[in-house]
Protein backbone atom coordinates (compact mmCIF):
# COMPACT_ATOMS: atom_id res chain seq x y z
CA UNK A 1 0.00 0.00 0.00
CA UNK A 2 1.68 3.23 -1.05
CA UNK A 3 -0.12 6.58 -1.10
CA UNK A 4 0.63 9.97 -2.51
CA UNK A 5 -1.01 12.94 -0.68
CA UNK A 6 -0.91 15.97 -2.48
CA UNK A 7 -1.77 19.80 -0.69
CA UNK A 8 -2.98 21.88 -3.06
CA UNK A 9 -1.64 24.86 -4.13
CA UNK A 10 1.58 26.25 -3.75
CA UNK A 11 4.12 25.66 -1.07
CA UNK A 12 4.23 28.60 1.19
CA UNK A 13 1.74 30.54 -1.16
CA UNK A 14 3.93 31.19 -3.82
CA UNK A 15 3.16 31.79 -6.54
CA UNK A 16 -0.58 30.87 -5.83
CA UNK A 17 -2.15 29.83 -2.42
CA UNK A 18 -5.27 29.17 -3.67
CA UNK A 19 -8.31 30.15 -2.62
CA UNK A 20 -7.90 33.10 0.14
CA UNK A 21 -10.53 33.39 3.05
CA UNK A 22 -12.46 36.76 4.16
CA UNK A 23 -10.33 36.90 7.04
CA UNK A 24 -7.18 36.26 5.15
CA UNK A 25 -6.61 32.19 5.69
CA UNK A 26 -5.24 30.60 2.64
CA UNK A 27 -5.89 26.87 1.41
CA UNK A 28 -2.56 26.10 1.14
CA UNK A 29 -1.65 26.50 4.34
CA UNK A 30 -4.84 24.50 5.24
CA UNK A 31 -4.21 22.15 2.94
CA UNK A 32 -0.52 21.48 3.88
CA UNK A 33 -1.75 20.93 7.30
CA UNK A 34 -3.93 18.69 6.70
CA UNK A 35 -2.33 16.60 4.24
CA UNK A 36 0.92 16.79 6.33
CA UNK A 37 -1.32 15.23 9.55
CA UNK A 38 -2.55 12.46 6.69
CA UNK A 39 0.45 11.23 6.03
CA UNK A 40 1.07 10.90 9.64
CA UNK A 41 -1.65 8.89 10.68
CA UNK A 42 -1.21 6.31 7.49
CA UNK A 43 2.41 5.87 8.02
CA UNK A 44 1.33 4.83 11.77
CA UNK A 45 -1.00 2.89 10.47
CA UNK A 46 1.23 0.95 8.48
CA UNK A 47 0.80 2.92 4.60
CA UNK A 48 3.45 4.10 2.88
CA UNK A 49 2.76 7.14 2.20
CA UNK A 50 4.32 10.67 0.90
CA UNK A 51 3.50 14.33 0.71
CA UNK A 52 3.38 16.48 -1.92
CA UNK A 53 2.85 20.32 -2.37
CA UNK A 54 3.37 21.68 -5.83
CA UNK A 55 1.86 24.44 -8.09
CA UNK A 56 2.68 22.22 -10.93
CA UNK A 57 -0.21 19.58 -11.69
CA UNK A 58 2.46 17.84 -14.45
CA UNK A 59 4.55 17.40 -11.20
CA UNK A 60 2.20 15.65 -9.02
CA UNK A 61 1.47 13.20 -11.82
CA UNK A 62 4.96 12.98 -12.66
CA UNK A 63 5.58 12.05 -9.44
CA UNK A 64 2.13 9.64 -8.41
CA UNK A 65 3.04 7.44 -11.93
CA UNK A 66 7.23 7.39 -11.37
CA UNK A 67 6.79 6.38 -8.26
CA UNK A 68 4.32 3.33 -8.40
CA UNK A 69 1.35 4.63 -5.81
CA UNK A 70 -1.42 2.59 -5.68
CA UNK A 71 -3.33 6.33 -4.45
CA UNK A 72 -3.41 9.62 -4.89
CA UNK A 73 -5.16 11.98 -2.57
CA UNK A 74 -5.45 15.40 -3.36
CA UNK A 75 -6.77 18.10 -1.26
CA UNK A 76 -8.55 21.23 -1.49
CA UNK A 77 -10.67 24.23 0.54
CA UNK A 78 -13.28 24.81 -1.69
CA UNK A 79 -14.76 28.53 -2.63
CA UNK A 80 -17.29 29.90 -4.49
CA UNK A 81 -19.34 32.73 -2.47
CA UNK A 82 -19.87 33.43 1.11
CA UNK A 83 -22.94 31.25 1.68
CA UNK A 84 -21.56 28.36 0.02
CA UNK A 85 -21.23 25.16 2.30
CA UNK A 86 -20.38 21.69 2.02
CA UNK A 87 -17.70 19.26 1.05
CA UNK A 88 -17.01 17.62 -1.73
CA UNK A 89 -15.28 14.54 -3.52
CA UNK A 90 -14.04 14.48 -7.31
CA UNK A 91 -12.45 11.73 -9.93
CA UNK A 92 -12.38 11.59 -13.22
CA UNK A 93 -15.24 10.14 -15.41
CA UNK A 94 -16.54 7.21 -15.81
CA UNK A 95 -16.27 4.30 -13.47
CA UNK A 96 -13.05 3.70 -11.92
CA UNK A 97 -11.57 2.56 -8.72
CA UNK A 98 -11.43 5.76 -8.19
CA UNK A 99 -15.15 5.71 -7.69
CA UNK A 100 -14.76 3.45 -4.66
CA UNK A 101 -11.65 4.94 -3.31
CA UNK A 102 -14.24 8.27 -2.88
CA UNK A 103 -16.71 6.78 -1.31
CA UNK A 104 -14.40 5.69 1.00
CA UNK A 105 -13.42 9.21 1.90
CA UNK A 106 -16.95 10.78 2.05
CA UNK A 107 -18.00 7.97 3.93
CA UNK A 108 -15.60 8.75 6.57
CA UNK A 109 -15.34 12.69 6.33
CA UNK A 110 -19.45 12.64 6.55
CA UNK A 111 -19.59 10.03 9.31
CA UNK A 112 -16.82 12.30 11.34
CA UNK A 113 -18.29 15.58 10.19
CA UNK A 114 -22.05 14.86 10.01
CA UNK A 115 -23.33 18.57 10.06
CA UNK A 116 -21.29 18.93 6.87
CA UNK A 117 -23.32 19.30 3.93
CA UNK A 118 -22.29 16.66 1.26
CA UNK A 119 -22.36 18.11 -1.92
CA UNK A 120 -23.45 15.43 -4.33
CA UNK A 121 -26.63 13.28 -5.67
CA UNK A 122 -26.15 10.41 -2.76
CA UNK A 123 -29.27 7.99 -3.78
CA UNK A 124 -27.51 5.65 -6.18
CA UNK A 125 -24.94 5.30 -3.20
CA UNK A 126 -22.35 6.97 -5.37
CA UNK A 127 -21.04 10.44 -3.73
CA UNK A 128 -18.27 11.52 -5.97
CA UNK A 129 -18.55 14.18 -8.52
CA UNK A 130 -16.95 13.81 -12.24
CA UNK A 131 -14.86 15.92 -14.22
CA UNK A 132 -11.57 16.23 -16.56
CA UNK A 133 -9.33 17.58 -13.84
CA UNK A 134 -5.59 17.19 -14.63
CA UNK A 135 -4.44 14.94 -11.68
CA UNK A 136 -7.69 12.85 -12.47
CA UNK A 137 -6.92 12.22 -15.91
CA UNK A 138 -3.32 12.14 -15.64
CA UNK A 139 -2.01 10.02 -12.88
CA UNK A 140 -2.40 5.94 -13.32
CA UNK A 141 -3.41 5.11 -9.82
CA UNK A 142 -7.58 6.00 -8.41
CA UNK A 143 -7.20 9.55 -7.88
CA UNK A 144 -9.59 11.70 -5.97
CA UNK A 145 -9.50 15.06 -5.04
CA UNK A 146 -11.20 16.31 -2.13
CA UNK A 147 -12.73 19.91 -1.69
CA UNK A 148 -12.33 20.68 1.96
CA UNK A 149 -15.69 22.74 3.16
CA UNK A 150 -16.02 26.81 1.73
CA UNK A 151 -13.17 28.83 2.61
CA UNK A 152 -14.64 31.60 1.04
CA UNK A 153 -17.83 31.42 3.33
CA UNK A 154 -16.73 33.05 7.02
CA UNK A 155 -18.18 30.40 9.02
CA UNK A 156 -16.70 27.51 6.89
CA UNK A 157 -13.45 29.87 7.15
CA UNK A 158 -13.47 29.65 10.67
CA UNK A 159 -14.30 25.63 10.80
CA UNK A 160 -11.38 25.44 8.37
CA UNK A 161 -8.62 26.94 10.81
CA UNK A 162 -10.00 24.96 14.15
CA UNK A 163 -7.09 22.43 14.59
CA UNK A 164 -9.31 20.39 15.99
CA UNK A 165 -11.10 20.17 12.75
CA UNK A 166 -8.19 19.70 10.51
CA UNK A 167 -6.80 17.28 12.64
CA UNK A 168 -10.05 14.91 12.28
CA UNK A 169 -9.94 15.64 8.82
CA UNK A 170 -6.58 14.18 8.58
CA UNK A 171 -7.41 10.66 10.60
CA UNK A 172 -10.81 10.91 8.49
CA UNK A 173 -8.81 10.63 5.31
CA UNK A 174 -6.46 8.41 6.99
CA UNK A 175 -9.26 6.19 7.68
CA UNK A 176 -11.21 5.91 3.82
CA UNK A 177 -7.30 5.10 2.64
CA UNK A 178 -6.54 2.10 4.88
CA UNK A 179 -10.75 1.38 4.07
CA UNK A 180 -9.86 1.18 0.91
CA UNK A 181 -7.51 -1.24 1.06
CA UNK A 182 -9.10 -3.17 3.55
């Protein structure tokens, strides 16, 4: 079992930090948190598993395919207006085990975060959104990339920088990984 976790956005904020909160928090420092604590908690639970920050999407892939992962985790704040709420999972289209590899996450993020709005159709059991995102379509392990709740609503802002909060997001992702595999 070997695991890539990739922070998104740029390291340190430079050149781009992503999506910037009201009060000035950016998702790469959330992010890099987060992913940092992720790696953690696999590696004591017995994963392999590696960090990555990098404002280069060809890099990540790069690096997920040289280096034989069997995952790659990427994750995100999400932002869109200040009443925005929810999280949300994304892989690339069509089924994959990507597909399961999601569901693994939301299942855990939503059963550790149940007043979090998930943000998808969840009747046919299937909780991940599609799309043609680069490190969807271009690394060759089940990639997902997770959209941490609205940093660009206040209140989700605030959730967002409560250690406590990224901390449980961590062992939640943890958790859908070694699920995964299970």
């Amino acid at each position: 079992m070997k695991v890539l976790v990739n922070a998104g956005h740029a390291p340190n904020g430079n050149p781009d930090p992503g999506a910037v909160g009201p009060n000035g928090l950016r998702e790469c420092d959330v992010t890099c948190n987060v992913a940092h604590m992720t790696v953690d908690y696999l590696q004591v639970a017995g994963v392999e598993a590696d960090f990555i920050q990098s404002d280069s999407l060809e890099e990540i892939c790069e690096t997920a395919n040289a280096g034989g992962y069997d995952l790659l985790l990427s994750i995100h704040c999400n932002s869109f207006n200040e009443t925005a709420v929810g999280i949300e999972v994304w892989t690339s289209r069509g089924w994959t085990k990507a597909d399961i590899f999601a569901n693994k996450l939301m299942d855990q993020m939503h059963g550790t975060f149940p007043d979090q709005v998930v943000r998808a159709d969840w009747s046919d059991g299937d909780v991940d959104k599609e799309a043609g995102l680069y490190v969807l379509n271009y690394s060759d392990c089940p990639a997902a990339l997770f959209e941490l709740p609205f940093i660009s609503n206040p209140d989700q802002e605030a959730w967002l920088a409560n250690s406590d909060n990224q901390r449980e997001s961590a062992k939640a992702f943890a958790r859908g990984v070694t699920d995964y595999f299970a």
